[in-house]
C-alpha atoms as a PDB file:
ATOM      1  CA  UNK A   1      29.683 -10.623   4.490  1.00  0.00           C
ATOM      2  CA  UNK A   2      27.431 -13.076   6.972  1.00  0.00           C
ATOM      3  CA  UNK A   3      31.303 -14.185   8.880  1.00  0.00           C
ATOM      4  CA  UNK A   4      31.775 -10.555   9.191  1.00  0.00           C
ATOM      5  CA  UNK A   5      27.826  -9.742  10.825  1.00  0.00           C
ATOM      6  CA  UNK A   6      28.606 -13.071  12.782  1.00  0.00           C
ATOM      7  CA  UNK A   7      31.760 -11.422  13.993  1.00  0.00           C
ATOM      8  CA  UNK A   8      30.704  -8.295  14.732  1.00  0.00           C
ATOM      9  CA  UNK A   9      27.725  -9.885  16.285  1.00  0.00           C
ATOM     10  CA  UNK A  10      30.047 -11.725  18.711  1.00  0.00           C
ATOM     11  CA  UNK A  11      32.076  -9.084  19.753  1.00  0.00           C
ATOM     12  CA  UNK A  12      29.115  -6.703  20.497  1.00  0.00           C
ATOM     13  CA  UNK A  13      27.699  -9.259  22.741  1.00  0.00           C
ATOM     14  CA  UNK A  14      30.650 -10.125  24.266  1.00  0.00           C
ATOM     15  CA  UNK A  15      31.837  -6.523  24.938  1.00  0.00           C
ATOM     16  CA  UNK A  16      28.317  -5.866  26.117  1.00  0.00           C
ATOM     17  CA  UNK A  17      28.361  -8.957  28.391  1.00  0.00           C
ATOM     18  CA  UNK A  18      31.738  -8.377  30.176  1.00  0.00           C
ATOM     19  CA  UNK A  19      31.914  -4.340  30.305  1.00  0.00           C
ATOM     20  CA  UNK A  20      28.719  -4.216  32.351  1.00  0.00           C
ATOM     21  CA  UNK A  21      30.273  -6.259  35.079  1.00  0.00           C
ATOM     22  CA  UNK A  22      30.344  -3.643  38.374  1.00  0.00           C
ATOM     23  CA  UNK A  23      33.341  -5.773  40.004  1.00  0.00           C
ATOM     24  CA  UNK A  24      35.234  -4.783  36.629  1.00  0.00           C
ATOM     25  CA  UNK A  25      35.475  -1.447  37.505  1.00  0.00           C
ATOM     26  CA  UNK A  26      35.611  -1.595  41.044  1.00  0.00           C
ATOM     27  CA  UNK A  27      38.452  -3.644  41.167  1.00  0.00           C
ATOM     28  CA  UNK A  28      40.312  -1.778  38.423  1.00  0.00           C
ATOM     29  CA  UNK A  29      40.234   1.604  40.207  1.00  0.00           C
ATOM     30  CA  UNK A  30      41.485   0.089  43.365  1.00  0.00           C
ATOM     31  CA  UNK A  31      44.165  -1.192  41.465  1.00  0.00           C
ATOM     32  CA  UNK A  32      44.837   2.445  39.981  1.00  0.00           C
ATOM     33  CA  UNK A  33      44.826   4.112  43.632  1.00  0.00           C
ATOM     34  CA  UNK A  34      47.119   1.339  45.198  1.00  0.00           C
ATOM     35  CA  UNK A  35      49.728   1.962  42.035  1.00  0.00           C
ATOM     36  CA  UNK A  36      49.077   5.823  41.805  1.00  0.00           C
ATOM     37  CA  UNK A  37      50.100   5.794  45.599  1.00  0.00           C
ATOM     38  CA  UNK A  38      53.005   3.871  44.836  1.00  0.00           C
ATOM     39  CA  UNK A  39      53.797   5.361  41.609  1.00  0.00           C
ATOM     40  CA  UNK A  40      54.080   9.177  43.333  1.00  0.00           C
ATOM     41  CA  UNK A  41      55.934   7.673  46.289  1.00  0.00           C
ATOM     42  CA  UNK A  42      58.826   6.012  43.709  1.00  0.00           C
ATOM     43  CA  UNK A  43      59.557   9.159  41.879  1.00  0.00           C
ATOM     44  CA  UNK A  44      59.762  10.949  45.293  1.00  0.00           C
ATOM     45  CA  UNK A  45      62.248   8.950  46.679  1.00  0.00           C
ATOM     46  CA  UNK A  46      64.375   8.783  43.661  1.00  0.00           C
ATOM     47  CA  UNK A  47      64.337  13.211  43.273  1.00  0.00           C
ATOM     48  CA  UNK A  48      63.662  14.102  46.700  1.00  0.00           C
ATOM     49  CA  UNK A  49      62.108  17.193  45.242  1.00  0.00           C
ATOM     50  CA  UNK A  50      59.299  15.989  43.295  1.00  0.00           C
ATOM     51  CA  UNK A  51      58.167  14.476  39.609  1.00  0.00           C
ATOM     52  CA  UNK A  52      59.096  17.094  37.866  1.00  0.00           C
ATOM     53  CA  UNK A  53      62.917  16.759  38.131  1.00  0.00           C
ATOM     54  CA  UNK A  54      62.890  13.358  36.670  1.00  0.00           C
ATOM     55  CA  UNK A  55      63.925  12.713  33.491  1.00  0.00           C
ATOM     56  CA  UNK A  56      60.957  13.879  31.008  1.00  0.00           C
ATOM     57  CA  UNK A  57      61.460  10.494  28.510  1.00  0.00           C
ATOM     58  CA  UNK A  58      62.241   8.297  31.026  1.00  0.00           C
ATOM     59  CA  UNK A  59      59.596   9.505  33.447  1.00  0.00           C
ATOM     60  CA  UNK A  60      56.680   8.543  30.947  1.00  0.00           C
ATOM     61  CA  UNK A  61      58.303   5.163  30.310  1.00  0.00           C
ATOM     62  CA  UNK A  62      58.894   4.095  33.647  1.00  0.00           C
ATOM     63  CA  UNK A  63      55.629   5.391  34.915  1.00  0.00           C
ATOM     64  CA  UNK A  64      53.618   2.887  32.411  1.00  0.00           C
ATOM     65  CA  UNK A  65      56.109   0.410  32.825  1.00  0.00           C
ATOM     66  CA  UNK A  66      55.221   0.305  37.302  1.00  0.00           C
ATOM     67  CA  UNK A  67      51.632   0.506  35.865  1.00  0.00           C
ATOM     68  CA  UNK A  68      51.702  -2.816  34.471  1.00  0.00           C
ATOM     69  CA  UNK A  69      53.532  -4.589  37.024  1.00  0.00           C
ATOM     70  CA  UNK A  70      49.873  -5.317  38.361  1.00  0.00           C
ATOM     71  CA  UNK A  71      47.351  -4.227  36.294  1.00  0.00           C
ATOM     72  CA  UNK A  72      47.688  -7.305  33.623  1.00  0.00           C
ATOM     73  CA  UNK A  73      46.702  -9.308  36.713  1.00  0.00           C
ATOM     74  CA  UNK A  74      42.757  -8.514  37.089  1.00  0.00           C
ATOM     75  CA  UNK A  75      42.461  -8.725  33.012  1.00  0.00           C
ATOM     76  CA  UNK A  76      43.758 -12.604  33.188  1.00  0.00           C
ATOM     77  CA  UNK A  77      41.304 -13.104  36.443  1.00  0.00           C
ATOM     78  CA  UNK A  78      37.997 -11.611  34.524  1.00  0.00           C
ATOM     79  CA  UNK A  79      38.328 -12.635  31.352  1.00  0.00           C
ATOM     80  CA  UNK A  80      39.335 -16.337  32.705  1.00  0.00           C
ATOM     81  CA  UNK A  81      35.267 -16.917  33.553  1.00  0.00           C
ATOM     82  CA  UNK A  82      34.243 -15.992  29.886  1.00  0.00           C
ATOM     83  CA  UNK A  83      33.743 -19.507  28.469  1.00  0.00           C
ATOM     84  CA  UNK A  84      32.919 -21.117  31.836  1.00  0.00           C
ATOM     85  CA  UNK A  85      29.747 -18.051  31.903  1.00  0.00           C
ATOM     86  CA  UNK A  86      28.682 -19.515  28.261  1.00  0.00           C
ATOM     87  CA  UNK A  87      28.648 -22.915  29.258  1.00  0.00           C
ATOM     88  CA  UNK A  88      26.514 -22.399  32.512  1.00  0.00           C
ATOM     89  CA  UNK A  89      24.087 -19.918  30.686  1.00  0.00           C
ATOM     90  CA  UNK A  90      24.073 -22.021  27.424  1.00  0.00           C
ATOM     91  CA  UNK A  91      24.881 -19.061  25.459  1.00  0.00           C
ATOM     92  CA  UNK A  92      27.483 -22.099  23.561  1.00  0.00           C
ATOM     93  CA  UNK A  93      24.676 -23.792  22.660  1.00  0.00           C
ATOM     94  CA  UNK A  94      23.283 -20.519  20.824  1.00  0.00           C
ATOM     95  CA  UNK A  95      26.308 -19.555  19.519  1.00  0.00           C
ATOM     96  CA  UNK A  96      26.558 -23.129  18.066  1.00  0.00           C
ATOM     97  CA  UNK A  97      23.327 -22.604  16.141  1.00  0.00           C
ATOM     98  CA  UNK A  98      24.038 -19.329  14.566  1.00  0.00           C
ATOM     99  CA  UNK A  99      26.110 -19.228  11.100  1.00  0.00           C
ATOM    100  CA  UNK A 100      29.301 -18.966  10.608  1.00  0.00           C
ATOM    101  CA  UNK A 101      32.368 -21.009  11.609  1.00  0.00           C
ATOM    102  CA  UNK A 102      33.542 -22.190  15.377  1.00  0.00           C
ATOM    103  CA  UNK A 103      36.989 -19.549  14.159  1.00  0.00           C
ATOM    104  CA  UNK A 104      34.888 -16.664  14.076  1.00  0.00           C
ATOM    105  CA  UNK A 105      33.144 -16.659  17.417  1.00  0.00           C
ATOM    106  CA  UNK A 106      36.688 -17.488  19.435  1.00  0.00           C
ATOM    107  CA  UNK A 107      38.075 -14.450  17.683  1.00  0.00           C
ATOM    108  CA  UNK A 108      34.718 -12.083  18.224  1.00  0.00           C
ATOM    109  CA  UNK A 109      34.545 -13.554  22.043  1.00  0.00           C
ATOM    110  CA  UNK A 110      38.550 -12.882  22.132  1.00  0.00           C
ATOM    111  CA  UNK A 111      38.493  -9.206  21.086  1.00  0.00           C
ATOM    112  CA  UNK A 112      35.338  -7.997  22.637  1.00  0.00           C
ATOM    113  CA  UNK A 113      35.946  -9.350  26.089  1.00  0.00           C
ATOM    114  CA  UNK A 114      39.254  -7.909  25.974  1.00  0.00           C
ATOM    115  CA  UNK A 115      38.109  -4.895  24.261  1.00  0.00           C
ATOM    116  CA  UNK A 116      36.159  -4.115  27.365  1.00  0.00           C
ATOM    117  CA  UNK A 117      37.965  -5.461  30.063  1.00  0.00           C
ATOM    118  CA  UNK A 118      40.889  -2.783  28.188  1.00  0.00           C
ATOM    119  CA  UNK A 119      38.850  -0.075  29.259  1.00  0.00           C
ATOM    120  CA  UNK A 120      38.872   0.371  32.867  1.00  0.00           C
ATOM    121  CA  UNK A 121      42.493  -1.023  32.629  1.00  0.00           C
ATOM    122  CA  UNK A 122      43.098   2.105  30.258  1.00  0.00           C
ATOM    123  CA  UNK A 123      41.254   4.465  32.813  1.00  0.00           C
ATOM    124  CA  UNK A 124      43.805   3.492  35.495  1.00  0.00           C
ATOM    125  CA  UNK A 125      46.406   4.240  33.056  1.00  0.00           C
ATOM    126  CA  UNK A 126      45.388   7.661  32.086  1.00  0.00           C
ATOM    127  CA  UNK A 127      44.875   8.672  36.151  1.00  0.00           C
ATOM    128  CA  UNK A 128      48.914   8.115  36.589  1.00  0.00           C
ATOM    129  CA  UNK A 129      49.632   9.424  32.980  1.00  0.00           C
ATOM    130  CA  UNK A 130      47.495  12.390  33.967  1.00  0.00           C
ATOM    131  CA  UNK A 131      49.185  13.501  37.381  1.00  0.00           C
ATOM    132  CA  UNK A 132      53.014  12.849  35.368  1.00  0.00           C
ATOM    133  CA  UNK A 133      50.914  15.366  33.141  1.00  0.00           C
ATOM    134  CA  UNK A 134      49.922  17.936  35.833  1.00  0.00           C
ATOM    135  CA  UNK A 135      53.446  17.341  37.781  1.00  0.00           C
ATOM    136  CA  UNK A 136      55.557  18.213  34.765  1.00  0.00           C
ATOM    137  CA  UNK A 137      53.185  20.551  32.498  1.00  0.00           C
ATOM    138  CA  UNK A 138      53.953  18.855  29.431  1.00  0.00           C
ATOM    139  CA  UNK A 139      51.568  17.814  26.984  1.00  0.00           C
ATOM    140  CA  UNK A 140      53.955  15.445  24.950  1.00  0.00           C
ATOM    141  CA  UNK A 141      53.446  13.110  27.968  1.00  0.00           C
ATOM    142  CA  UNK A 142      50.145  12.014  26.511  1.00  0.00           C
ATOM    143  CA  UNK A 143      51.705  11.359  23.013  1.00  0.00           C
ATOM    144  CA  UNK A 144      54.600   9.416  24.783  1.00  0.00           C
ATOM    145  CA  UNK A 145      52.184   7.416  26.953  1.00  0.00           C
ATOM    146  CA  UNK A 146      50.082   6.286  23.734  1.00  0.00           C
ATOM    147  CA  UNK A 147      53.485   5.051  22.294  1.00  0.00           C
ATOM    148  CA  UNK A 148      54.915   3.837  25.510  1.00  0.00           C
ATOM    149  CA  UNK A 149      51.062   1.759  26.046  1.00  0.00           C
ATOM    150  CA  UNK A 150      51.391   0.385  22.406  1.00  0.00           C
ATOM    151  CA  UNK A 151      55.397  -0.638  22.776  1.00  0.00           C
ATOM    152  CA  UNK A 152      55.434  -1.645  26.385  1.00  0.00           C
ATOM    153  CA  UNK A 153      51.754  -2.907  27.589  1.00  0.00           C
ATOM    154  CA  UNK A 154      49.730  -3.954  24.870  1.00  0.00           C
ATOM    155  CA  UNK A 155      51.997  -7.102  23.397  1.00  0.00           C
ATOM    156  CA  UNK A 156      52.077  -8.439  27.199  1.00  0.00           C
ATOM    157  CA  UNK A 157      47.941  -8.215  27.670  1.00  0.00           C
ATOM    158  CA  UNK A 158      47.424  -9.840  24.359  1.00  0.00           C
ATOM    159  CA  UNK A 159      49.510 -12.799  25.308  1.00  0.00           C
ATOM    160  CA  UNK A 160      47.755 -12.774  28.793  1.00  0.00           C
ATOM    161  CA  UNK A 161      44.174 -12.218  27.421  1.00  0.00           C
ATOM    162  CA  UNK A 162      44.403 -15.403  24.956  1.00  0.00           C
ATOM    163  CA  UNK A 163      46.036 -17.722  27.755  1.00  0.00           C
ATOM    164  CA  UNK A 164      43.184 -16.475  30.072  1.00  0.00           C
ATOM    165  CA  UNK A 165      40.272 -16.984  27.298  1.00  0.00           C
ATOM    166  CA  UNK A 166      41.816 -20.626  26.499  1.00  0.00           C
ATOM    167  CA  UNK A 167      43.008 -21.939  29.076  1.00  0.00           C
ATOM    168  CA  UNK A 168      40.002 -22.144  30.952  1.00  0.00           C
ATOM    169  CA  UNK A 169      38.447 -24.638  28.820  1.00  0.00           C
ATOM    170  CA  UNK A 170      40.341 -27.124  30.675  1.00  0.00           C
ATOM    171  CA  UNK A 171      40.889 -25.584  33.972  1.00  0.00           C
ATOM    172  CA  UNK A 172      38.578 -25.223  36.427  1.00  0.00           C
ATOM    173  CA  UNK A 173      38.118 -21.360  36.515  1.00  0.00           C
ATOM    174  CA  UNK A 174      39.189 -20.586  39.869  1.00  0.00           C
ATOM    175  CA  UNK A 175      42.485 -23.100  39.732  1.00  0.00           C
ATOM    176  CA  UNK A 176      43.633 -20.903  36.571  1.00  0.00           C
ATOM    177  CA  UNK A 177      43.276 -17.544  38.351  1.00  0.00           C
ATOM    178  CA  UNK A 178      45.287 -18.533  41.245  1.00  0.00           C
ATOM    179  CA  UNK A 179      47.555 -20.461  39.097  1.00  0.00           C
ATOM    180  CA  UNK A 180      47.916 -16.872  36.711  1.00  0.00           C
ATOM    181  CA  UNK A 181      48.516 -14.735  39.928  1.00  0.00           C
ATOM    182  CA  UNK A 182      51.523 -17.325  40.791  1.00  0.00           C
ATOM    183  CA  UNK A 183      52.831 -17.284  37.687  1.00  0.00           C
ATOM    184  CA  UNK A 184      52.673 -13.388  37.618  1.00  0.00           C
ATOM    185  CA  UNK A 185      55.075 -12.705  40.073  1.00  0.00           C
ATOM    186  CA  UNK A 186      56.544 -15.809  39.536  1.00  0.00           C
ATOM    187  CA  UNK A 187      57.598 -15.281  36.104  1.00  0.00           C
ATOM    188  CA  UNK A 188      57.840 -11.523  35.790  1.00  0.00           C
ATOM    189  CA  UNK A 189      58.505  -9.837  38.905  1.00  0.00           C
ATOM    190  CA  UNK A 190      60.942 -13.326  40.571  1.00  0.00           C
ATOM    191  CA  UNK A 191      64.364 -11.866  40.519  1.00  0.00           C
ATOM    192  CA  UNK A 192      66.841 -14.604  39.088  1.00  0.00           C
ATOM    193  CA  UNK A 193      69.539 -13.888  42.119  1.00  0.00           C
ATOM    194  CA  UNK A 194      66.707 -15.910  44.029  1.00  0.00           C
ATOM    195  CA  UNK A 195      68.056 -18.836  43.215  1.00  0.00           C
ATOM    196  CA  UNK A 196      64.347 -20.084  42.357  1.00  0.00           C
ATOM    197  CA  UNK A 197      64.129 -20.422  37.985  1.00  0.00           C
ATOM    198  CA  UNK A 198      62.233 -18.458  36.462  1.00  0.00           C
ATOM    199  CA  UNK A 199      60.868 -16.635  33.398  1.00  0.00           C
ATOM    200  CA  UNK A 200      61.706 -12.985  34.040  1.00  0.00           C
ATOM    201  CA  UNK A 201      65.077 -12.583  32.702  1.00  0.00           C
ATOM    202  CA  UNK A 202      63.660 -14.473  29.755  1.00  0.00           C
ATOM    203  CA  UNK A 203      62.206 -12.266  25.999  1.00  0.00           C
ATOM    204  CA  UNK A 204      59.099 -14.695  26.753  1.00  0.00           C
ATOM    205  CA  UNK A 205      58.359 -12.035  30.337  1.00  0.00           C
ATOM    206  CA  UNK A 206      55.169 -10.530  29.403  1.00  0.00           C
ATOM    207  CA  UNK A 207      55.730  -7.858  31.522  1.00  0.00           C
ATOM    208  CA  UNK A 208      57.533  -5.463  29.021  1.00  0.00           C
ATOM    209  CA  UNK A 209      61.160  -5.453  30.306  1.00  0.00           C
ATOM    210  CA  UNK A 210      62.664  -5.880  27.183  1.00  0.00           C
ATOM    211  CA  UNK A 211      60.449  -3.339  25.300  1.00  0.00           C
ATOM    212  CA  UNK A 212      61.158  -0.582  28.217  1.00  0.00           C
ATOM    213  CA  UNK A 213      64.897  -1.123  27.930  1.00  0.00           C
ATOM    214  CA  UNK A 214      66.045  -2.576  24.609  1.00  0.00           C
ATOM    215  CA  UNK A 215      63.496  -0.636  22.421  1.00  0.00           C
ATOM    216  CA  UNK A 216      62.895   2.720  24.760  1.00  0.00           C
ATOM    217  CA  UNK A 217      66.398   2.849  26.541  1.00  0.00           C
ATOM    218  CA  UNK A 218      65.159   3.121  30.082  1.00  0.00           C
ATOM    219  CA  UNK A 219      66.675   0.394  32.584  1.00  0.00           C
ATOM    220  CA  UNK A 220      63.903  -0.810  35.353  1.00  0.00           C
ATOM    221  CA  UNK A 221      64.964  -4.329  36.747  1.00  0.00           C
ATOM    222  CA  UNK A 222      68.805  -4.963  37.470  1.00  0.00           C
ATOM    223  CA  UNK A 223      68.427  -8.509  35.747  1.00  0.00           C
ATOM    224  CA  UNK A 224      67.876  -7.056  32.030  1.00  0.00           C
ATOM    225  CA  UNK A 225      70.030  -4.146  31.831  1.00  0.00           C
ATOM    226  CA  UNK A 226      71.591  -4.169  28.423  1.00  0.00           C
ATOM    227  CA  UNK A 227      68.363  -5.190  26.233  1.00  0.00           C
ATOM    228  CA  UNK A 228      69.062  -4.606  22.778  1.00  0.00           C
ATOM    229  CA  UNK A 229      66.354  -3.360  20.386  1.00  0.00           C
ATOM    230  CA  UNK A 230      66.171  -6.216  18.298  1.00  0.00           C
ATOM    231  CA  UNK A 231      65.807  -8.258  21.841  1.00  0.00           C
ATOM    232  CA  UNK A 232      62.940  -5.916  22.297  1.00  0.00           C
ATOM    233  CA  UNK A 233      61.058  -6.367  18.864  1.00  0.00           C
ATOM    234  CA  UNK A 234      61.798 -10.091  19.113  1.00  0.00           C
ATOM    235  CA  UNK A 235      60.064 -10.298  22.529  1.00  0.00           C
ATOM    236  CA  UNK A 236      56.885  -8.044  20.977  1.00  0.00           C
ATOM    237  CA  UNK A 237      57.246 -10.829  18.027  1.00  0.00           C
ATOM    238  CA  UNK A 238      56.786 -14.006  20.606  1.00  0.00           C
ATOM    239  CA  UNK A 239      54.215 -12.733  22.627  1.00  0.00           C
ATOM    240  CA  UNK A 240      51.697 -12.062  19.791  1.00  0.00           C
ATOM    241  CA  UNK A 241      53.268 -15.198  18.102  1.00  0.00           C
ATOM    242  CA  UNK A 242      52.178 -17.120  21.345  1.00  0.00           C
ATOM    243  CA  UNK A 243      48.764 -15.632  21.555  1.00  0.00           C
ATOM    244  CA  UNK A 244      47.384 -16.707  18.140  1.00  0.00           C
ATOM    245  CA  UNK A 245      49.108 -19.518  18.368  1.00  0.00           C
ATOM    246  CA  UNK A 246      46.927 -20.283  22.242  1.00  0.00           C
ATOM    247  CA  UNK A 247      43.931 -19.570  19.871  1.00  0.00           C
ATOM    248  CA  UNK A 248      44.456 -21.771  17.377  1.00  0.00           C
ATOM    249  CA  UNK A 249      45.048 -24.583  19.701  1.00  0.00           C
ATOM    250  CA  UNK A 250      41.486 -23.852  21.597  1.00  0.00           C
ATOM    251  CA  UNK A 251      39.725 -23.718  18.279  1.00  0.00           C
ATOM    252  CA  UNK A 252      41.585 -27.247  18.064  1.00  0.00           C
ATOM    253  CA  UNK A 253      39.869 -28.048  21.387  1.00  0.00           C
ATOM    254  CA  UNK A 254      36.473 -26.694  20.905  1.00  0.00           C
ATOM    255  CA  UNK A 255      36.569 -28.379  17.847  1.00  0.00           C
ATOM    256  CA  UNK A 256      37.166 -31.900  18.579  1.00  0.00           C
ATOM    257  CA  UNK A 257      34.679 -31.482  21.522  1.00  0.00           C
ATOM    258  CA  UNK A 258      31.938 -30.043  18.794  1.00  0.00           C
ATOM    259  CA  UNK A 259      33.012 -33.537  16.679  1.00  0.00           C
ATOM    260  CA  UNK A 260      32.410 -35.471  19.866  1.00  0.00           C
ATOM    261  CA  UNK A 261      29.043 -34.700  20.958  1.00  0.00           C
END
């Protein structure tokens, strides 16, 4: 029972910590009206008369799918500072005092920092969700949306969230974000005829290709057009594989530093 107060006592000050932060939000709704703009503009120019003539499955899908082309990126850039802000602030030092093993504070400090930084991320989501809602007058979109979110989106920011929590420990803070934002487009959005190698074609894309076409059927990106669904369920499987395995690896880290002071 005192891991699980511990826990919950990390994760409340973590979520408090990093959901209070004003550049959170403001960056996350620019985000939203860059990709709503662009969003409304795509399904124009494929129907030429409007949202509503697209097709209904495939309209939800695609629309979260454009969503989190960019919106992963300002989740790895804020939650990259979280162990750097402990370190400067000695909050580590605290935390170090306080029962309860060095496991339990990497996974409160993992799920309430992303916990929080999820929420203006799932704001933006529910402004383009909301204007597919008002453009086809459907209220299974919202239903669809919370499965396409949960097939599509969520394995990819789990994986991103624990490489952006970790990594950091060894990287200066500012040398991982612009090394994330490279790899971003780099390894998710870098089409393979390029000629430059890269990740996207790969199950290991966090970006959700394979969910979007081998799982939900819908074809995006010309380079993974015939996704199977165990392709998709296999990619969902690495991702999440990846992230605990990231965490393990910085409770390692944190570890032997602990053993070495």
């Amino acid at each position: 029972m005192n891991q699980i107060n511990v826990l919950r006592g990390v994760m409340a000050y973590e979520f408090k910590m990093q959901i209070r932060r004003r550049s959170l939000w403001i960056v996350f709704l620019c985000f939203a009206a860059l990709i709503f703009r662009a969003l409304l503009s795509t399904f124009t120019d494929h129907t030429g008369t409007g949202l509503a003539h697209f097709p209904f499955f495939s309209l939800v899908a695609y629309g979260v799918f454009t969503t989190n082309i960019l919106l992963p990126i300002p989740l790895g850039v804020f939650l990259a500072d979280r162990l750097a802000r402990d370190q400067r602030t000695r909050v580590d030092e605290l935390f170090t005092s306080m029962p309860g093993p060095l496991s339990i504070r990497i996974i409160g400090k993992y799920f309430g920092s992303t916990l929080a930084t999820f929420l203006p991320l799932f704001v933006c989501y529910t402004i383009v969700i909301g204007s597919l809602l008002y453009y086809t007058h459907n209220i299974l979109v919202i239903l669809l949306f919370l499965l396409d979110f949960a097939v599509i989106v969520l394995p990819g920011l789990l994986f991103v969230a624990a490489f952006s929590i970790a990594c950091p420990a060894i990287l200066w803070v500012p040398l991982y974000q612009f090394l994330f934002v490279g790899y971003w487009f780099w390894g998710n959005a870098l089409a393979p005829a390029s000629g430059i190698p890269t990740l996207s074609p790969t199950i290991l894309t966090p970006i959700g290709i394979y969910m979007l076409t081998g799982i939900l059927g819908v074809n995006a990106v010309p380079w993974v057009s015939q996704a199977t669904p165990l392709e998709g369920v296999a990619s969902i499987a690495l991702l999440l594989s990846i992230a605990v395995l990231v965490l393990y690896v910085l409770w390692g880290y944190l570890k032997w530093q602990q053993a070495r002071q």
